[in-house]
Structure formats: C-alpha cells, structure tokens
PDB file of N, CA and C in Angstrom:
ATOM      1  N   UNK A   1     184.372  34.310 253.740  1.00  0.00           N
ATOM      2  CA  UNK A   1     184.444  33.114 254.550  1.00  0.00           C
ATOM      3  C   UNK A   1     184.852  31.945 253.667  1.00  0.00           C
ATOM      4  N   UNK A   2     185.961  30.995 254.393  1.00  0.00           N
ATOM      5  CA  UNK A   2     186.270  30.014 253.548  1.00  0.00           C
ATOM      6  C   UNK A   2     185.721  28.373 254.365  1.00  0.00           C
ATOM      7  N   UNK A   3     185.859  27.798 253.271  1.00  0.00           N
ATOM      8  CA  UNK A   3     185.119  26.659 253.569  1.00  0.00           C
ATOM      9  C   UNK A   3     186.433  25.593 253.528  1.00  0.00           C
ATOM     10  N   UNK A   4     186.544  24.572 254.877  1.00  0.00           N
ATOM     11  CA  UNK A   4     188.006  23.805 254.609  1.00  0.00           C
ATOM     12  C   UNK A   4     187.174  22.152 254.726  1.00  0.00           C
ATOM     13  N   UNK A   5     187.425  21.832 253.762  1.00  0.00           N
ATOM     14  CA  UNK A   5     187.281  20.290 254.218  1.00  0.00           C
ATOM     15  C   UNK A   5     188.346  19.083 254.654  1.00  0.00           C
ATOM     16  N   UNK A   6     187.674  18.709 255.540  1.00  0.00           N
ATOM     17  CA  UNK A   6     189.043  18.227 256.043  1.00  0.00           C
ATOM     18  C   UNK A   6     188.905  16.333 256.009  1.00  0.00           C
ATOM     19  N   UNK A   7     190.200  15.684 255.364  1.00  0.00           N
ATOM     20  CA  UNK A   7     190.220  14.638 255.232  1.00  0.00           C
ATOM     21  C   UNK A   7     191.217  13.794 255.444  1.00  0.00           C
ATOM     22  N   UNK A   8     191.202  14.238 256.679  1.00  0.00           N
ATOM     23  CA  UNK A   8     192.585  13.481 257.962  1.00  0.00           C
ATOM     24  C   UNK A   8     192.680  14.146 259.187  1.00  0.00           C
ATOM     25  N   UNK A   9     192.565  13.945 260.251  1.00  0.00           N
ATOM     26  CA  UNK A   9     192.339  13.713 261.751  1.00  0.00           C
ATOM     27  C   UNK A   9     193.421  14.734 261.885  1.00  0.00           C
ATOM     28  N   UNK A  10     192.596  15.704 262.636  1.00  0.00           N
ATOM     29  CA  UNK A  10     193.812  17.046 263.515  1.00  0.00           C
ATOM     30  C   UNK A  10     193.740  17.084 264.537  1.00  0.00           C
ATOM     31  N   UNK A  11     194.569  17.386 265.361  1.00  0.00           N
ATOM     32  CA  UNK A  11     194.412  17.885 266.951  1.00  0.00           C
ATOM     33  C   UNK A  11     194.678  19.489 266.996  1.00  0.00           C
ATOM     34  N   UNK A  12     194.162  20.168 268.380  1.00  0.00           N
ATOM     35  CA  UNK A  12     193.888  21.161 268.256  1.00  0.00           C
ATOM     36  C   UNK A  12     195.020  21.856 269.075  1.00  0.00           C
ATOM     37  N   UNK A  13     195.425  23.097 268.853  1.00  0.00           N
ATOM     38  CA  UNK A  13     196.573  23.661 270.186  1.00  0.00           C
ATOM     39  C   UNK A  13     195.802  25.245 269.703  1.00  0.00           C
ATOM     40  N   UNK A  14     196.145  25.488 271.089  1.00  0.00           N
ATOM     41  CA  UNK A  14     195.610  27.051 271.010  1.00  0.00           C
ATOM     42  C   UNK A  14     197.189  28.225 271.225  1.00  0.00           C
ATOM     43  N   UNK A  15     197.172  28.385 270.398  1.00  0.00           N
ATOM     44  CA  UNK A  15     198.566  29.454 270.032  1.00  0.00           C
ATOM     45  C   UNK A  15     198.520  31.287 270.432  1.00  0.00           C
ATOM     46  N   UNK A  16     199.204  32.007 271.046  1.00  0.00           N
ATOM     47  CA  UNK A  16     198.657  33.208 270.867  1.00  0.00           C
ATOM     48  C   UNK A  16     199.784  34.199 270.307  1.00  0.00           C
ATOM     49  N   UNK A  17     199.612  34.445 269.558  1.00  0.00           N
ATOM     50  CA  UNK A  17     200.965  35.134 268.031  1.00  0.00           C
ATOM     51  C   UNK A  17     200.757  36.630 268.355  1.00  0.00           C
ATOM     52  N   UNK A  18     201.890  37.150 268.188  1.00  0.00           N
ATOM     53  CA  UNK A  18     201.998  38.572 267.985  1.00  0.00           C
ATOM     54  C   UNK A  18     201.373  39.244 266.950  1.00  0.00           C
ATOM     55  N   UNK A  19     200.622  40.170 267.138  1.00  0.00           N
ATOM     56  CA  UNK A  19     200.037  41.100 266.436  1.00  0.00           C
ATOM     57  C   UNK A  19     200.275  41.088 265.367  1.00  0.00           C
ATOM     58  N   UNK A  20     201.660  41.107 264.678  1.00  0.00           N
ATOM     59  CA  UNK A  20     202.693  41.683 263.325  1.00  0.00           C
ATOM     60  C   UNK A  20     202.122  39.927 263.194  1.00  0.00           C
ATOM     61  N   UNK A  21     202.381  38.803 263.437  1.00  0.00           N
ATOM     62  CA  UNK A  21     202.575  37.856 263.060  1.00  0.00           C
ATOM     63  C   UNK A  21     201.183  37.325 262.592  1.00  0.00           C
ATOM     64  N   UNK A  22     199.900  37.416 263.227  1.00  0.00           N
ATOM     65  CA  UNK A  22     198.668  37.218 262.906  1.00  0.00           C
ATOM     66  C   UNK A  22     197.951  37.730 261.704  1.00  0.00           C
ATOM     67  N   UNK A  23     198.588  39.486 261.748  1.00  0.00           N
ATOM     68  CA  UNK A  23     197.793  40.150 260.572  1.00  0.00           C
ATOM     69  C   UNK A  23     199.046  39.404 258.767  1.00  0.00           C
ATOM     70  N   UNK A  24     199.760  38.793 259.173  1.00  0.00           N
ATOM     71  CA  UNK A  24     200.705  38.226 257.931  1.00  0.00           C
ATOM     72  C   UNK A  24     200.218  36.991 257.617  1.00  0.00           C
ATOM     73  N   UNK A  25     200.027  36.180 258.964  1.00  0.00           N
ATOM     74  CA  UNK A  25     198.522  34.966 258.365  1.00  0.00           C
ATOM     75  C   UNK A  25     197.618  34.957 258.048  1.00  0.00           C
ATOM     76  N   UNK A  26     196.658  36.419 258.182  1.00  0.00           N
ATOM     77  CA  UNK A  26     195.805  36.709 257.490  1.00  0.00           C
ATOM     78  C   UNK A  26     195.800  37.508 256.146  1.00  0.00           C
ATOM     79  N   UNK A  27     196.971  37.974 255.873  1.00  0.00           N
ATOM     80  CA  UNK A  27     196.965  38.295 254.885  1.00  0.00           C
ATOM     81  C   UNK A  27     197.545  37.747 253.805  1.00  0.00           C
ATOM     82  N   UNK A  28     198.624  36.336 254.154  1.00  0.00           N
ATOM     83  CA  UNK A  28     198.552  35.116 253.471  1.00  0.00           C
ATOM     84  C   UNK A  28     197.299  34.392 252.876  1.00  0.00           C
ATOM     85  N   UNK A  29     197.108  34.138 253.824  1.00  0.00           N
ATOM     86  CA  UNK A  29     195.168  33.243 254.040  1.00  0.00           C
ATOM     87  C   UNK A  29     194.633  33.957 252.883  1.00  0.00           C
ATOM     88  N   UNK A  30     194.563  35.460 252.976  1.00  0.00           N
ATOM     89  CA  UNK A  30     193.803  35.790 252.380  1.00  0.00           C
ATOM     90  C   UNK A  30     194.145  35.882 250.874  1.00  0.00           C
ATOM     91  N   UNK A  31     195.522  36.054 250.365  1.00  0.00           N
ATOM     92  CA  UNK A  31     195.964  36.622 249.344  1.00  0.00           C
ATOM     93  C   UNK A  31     195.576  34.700 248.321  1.00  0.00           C
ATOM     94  N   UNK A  32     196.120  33.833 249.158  1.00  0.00           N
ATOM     95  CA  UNK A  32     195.777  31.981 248.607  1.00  0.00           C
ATOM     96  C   UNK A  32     194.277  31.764 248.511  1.00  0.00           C
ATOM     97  N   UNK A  33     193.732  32.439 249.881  1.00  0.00           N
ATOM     98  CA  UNK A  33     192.437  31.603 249.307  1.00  0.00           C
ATOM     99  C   UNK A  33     192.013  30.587 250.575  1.00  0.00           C
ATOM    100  N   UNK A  34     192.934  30.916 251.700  1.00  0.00           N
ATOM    101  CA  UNK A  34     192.460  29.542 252.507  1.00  0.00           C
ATOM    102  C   UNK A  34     192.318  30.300 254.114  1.00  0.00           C
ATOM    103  N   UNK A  35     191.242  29.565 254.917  1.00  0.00           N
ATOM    104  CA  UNK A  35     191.481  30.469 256.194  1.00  0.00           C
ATOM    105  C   UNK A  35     192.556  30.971 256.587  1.00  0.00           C
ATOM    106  N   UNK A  36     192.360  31.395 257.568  1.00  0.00           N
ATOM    107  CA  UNK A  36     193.719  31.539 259.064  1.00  0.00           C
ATOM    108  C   UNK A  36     194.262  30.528 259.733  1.00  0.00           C
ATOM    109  N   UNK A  37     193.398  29.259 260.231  1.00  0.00           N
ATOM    110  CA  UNK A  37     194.304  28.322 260.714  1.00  0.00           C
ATOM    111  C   UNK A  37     194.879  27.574 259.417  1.00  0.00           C
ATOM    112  N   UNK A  38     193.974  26.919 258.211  1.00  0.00           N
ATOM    113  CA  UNK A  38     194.901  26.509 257.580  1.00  0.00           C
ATOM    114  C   UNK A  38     196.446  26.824 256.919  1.00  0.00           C
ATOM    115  N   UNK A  39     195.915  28.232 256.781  1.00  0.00           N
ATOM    116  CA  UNK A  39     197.633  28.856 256.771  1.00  0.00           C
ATOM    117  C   UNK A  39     198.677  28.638 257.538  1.00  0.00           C
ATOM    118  N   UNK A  40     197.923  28.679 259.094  1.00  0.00           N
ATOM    119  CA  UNK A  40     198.898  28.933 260.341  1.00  0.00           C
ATOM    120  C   UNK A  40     199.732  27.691 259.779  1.00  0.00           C
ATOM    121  N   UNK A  41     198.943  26.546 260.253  1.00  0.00           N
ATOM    122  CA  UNK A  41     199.083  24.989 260.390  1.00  0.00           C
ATOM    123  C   UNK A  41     200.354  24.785 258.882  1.00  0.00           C
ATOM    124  N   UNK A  42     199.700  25.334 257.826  1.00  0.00           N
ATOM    125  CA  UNK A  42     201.075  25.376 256.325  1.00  0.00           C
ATOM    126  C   UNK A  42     201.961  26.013 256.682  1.00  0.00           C
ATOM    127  N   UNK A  43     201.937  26.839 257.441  1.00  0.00           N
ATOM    128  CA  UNK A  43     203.151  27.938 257.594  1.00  0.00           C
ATOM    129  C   UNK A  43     203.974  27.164 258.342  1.00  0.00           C
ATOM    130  N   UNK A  44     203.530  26.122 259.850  1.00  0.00           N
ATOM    131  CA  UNK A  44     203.634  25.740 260.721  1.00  0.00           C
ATOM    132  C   UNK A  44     204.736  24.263 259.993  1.00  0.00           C
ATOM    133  N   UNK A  45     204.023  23.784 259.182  1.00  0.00           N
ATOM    134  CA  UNK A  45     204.290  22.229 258.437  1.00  0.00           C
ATOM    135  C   UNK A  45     205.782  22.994 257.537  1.00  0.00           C
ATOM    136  N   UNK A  46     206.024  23.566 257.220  1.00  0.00           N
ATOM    137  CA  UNK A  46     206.937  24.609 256.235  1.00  0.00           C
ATOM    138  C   UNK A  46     207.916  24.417 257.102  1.00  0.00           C
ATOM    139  N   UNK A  47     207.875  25.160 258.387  1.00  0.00           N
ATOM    140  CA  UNK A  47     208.901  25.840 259.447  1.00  0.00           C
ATOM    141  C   UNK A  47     209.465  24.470 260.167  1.00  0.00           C
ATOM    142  N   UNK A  48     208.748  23.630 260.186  1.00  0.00           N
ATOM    143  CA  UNK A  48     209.383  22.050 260.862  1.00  0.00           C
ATOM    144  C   UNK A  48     209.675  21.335 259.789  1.00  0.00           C
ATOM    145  N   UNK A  49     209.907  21.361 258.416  1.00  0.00           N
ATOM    146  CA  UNK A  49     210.385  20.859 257.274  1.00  0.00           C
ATOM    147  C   UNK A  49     211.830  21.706 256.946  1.00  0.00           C
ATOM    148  N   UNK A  50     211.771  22.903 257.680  1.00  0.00           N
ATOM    149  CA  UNK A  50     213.164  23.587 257.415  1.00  0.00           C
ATOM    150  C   UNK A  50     214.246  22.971 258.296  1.00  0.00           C
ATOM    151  N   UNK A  51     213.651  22.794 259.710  1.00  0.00           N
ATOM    152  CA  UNK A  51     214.471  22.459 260.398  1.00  0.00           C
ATOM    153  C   UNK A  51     215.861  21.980 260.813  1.00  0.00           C
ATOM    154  N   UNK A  52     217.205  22.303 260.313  1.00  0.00           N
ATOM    155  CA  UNK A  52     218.207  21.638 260.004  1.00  0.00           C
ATOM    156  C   UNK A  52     218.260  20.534 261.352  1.00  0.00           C
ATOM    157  N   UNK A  53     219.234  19.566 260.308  1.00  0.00           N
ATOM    158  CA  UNK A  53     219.931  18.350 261.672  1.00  0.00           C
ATOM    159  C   UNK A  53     219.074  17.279 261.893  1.00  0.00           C
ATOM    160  N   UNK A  54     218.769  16.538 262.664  1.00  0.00           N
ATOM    161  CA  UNK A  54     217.989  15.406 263.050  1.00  0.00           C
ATOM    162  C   UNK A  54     217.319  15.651 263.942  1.00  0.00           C
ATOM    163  N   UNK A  55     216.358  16.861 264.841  1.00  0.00           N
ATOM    164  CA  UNK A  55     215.630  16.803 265.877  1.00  0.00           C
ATOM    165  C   UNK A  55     214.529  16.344 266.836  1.00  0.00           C
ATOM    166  N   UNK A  56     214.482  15.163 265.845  1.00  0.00           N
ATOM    167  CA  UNK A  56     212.722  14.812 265.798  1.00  0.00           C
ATOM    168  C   UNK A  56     213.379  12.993 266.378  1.00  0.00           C
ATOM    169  N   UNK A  57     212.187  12.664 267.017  1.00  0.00           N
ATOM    170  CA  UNK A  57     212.557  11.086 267.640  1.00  0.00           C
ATOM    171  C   UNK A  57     212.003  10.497 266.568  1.00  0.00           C
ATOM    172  N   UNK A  58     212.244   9.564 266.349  1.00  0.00           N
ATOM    173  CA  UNK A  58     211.947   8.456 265.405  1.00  0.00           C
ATOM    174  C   UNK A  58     210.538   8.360 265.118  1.00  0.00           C
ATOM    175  N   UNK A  59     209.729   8.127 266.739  1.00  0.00           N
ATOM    176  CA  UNK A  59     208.391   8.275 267.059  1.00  0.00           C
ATOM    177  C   UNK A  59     207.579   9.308 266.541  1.00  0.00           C
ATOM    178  N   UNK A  60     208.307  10.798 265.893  1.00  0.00           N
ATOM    179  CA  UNK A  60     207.749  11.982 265.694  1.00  0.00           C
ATOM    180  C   UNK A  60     207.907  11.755 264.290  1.00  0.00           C
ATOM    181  N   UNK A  61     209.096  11.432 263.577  1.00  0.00           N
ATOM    182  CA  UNK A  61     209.067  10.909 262.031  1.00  0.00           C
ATOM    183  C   UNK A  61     208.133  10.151 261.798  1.00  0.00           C
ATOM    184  N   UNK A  62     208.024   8.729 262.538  1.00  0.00           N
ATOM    185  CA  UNK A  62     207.047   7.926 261.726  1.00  0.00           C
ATOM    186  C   UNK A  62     205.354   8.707 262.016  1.00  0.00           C
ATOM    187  N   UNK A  63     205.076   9.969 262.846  1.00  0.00           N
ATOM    188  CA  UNK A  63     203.670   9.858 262.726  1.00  0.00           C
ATOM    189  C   UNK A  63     203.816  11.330 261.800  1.00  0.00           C
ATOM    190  N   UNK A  64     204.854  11.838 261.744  1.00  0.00           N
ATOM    191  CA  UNK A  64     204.023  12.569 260.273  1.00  0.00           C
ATOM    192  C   UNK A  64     204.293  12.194 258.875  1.00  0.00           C
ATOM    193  N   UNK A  65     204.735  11.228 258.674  1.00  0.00           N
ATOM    194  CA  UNK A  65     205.235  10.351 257.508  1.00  0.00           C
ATOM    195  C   UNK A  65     203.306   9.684 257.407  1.00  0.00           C
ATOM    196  N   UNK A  66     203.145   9.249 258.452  1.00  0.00           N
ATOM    197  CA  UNK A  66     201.653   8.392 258.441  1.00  0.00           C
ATOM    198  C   UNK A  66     200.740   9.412 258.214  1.00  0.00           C
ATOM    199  N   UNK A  67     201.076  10.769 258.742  1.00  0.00           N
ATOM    200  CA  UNK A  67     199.845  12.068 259.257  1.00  0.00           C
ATOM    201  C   UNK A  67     200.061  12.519 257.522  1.00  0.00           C
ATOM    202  N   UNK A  68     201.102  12.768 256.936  1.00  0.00           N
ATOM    203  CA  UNK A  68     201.049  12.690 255.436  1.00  0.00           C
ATOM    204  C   UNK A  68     200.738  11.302 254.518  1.00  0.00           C
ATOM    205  N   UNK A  69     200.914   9.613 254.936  1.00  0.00           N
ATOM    206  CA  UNK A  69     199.513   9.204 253.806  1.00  0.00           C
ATOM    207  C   UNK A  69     198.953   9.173 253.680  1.00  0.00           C
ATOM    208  N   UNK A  70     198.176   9.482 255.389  1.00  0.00           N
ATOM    209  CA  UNK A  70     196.623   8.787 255.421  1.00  0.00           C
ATOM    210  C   UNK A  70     196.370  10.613 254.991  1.00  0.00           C
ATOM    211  N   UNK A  71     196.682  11.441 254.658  1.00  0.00           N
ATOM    212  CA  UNK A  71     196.119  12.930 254.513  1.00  0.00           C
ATOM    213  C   UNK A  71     196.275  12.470 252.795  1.00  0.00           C
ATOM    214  N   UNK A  72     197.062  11.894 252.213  1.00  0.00           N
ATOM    215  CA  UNK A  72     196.975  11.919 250.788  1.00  0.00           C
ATOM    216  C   UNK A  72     196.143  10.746 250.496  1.00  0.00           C
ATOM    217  N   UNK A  73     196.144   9.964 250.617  1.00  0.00           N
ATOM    218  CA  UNK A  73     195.060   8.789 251.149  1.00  0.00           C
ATOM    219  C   UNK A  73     193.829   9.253 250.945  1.00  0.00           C
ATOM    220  N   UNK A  74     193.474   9.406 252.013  1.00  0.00           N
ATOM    221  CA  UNK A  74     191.585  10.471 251.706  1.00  0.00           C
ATOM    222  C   UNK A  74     191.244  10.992 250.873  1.00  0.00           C
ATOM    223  N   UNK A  75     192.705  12.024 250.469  1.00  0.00           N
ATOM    224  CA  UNK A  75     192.586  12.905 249.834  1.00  0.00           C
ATOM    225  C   UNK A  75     192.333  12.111 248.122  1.00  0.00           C
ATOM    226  N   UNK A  76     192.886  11.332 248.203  1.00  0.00           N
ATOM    227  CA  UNK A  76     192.495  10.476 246.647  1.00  0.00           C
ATOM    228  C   UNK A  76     191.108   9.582 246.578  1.00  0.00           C
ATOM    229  N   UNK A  77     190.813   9.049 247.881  1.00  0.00           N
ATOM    230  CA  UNK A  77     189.563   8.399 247.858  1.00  0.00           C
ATOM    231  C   UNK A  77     188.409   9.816 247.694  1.00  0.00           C
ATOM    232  N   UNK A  78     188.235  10.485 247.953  1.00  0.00           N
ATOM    233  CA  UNK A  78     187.600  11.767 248.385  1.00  0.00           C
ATOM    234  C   UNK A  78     187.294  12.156 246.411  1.00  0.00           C
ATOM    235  N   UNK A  79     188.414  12.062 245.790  1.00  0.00           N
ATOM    236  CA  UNK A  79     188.357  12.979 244.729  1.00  0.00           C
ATOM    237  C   UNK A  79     188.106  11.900 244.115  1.00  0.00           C
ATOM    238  N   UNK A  80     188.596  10.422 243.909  1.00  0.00           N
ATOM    239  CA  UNK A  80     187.466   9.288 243.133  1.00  0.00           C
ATOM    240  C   UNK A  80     185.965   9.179 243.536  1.00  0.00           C
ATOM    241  N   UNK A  81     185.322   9.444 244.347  1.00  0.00           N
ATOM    242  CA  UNK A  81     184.148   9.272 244.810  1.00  0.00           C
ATOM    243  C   UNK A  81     182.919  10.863 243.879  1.00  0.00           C
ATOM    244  N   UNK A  82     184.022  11.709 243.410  1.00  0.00           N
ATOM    245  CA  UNK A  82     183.210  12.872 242.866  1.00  0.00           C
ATOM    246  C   UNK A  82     183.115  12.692 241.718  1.00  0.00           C
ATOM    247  N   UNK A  83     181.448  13.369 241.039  1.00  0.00           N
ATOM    248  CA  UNK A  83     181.570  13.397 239.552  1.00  0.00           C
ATOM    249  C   UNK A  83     182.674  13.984 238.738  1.00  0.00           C
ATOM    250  N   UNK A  84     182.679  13.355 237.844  1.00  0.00           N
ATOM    251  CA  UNK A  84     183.615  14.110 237.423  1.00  0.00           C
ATOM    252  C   UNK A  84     183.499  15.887 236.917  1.00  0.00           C
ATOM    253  N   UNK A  85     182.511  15.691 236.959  1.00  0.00           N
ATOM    254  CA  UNK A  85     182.432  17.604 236.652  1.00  0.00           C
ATOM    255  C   UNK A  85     183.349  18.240 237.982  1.00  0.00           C
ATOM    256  N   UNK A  86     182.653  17.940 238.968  1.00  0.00           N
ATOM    257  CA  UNK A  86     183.131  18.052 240.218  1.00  0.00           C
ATOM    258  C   UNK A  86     184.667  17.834 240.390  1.00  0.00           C
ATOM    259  N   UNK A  87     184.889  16.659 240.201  1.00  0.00           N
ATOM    260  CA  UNK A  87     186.571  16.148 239.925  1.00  0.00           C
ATOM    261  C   UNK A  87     187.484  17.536 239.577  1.00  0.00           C
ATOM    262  N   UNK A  88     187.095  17.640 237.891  1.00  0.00           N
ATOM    263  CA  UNK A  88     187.209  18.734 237.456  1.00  0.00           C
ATOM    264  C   UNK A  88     187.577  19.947 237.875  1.00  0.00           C
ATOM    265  N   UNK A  89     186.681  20.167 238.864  1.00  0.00           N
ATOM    266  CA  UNK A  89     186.788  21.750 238.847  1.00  0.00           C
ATOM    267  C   UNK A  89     187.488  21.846 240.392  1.00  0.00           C
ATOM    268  N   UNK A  90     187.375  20.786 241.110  1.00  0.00           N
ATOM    269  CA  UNK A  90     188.168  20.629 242.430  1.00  0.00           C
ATOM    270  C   UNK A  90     189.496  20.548 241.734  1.00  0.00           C
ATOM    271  N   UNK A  91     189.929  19.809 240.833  1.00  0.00           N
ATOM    272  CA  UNK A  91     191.483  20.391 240.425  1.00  0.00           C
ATOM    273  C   UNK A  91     191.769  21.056 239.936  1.00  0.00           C
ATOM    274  N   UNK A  92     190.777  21.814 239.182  1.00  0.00           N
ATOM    275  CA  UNK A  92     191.280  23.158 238.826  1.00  0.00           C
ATOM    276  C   UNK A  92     191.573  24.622 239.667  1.00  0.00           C
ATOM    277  N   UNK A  93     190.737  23.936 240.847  1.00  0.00           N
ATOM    278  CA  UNK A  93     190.997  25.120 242.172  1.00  0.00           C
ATOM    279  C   UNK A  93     192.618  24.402 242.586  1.00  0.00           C
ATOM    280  N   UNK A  94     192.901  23.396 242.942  1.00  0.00           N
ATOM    281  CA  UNK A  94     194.069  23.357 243.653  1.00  0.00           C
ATOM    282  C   UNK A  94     194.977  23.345 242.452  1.00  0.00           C
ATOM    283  N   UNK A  95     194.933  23.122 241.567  1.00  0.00           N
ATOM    284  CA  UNK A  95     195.902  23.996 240.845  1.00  0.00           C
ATOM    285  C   UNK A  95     196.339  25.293 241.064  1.00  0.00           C
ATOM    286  N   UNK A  96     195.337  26.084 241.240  1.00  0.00           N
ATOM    287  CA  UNK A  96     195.545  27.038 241.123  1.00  0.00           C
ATOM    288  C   UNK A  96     196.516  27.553 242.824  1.00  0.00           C
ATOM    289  N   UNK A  97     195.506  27.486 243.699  1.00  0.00           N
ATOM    290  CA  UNK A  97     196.087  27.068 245.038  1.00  0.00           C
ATOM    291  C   UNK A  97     197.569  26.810 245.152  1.00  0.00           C
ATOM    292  N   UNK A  98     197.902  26.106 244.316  1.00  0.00           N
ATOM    293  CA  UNK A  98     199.008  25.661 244.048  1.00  0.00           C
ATOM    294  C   UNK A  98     200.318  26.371 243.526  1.00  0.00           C
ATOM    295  N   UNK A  99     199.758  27.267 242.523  1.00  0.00           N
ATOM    296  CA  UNK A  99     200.006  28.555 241.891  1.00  0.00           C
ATOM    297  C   UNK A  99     200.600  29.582 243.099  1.00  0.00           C
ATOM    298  N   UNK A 100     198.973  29.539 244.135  1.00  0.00           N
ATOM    299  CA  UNK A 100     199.324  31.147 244.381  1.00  0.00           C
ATOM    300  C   UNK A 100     200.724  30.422 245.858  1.00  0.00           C
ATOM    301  N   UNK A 101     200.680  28.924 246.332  1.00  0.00           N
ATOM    302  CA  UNK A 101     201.873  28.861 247.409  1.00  0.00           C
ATOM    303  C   UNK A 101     203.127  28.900 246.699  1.00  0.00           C
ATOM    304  N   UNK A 102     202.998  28.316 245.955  1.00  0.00           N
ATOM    305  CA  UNK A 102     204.451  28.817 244.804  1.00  0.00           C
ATOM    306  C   UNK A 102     204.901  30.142 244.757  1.00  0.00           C
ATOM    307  N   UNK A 103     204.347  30.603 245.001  1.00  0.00           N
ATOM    308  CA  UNK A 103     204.617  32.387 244.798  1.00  0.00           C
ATOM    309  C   UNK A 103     205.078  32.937 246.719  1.00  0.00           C
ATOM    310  N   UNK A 104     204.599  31.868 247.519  1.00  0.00           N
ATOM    311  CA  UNK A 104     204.895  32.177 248.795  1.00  0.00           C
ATOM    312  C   UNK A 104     206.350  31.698 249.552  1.00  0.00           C
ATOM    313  N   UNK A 105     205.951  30.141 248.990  1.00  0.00           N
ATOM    314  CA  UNK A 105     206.610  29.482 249.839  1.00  0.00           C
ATOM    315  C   UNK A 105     208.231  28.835 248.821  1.00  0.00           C
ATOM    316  N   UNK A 106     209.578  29.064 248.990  1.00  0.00           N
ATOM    317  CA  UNK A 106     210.355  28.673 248.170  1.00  0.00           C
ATOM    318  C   UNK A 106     210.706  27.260 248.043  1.00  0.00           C
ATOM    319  N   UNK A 107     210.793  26.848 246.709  1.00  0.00           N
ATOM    320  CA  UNK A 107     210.866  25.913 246.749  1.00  0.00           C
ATOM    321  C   UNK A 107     209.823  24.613 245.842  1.00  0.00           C
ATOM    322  N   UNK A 108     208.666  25.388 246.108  1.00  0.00           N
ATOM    323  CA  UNK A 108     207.661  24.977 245.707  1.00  0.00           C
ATOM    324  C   UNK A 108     207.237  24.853 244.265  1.00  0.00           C
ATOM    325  N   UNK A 109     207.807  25.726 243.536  1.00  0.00           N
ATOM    326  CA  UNK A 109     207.998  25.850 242.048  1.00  0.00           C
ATOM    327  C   UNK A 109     208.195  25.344 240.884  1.00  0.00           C
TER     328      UNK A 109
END
C-alpha cells in the first residue's frame, strides 16, 4: 500500500479502462513506487503534453499552467516546513522516483 500526499486540489472522474490497459497501470505503479491513480493521472498529464497542434482553449492552458504552480508551490512550502532530516530523505525518495520515470517515460532523462 502506498501512501500519496497530496498538495494541490484534484477533481475526481471515474474512468473504466480495458483490462490490458489497467493491469499496465498497475504494473507501472508498481514497478515506480506510486499507486494506480497516481500513475493513471501521470500517464494521463504525459498523453495531453504529447498532443500535437494547438487543441486546448486558452481557458484550458491558463488552468494547467496555474494547476502546475500552485502544485509546485505547495510542493516547496511543504518541503521548507520539514526537518531537515526529513527534508533529506523526502529528496532522496524523489530522486529516486525520478530515476525509476526516466526509465518509463521519454524524454525525461
């Protein structure tokens, strides 16, 4: 069981994936280190970053431009607020984290 903390506002959609496609998010999830939805949701953020052309309204740019500071945002207040032992060893996990999407996702390297 993984533990996700979350430090920026999600909304929820209920998805229902093909068989072949579920057991590959779980065996992503599992091979990184992070649940099933957080995978989905990375896999998800990946596949609308590929997107060729301009498809998105202006309105849809500026809120994940915002849905990515205020997510890096937190994410820095969050990790000043910890001891530093703590500090520490929280970046030494997403390092690593970091490591194993590099190995997934191209590009990332």
């Amino acid at each position: 069981m993984y533990t996700t903390v979350r430090w920026y506002e999600t909304s929820t959609v209920s998805v229902r994936l093909p068989e072949g496609v579920y057991e590959a998010v779980g065996e992503l999830a599992e091979r990184v280190g992070m649940d099933k939805s957080d995978m989905a949701a990375l896999l998800l953020f990946f596949g609308l970053v590929s997107v060729k052309g301009d498809p998105f309204s202006q309105k849809t740019l500026e809120l994940v431009q915002a849905d990515t500071l205020e997510s890096y945002g937190s994410f820095i207040r969050m990790m000043a607020k910890l001891p530093p032992a703590a500090r520490t060893e929280v970046e030494k996990q997403l390092g690593e984290l970091m490591k194993k999407l590099a190995h997934i996702f191209p590009g990332m390297a």
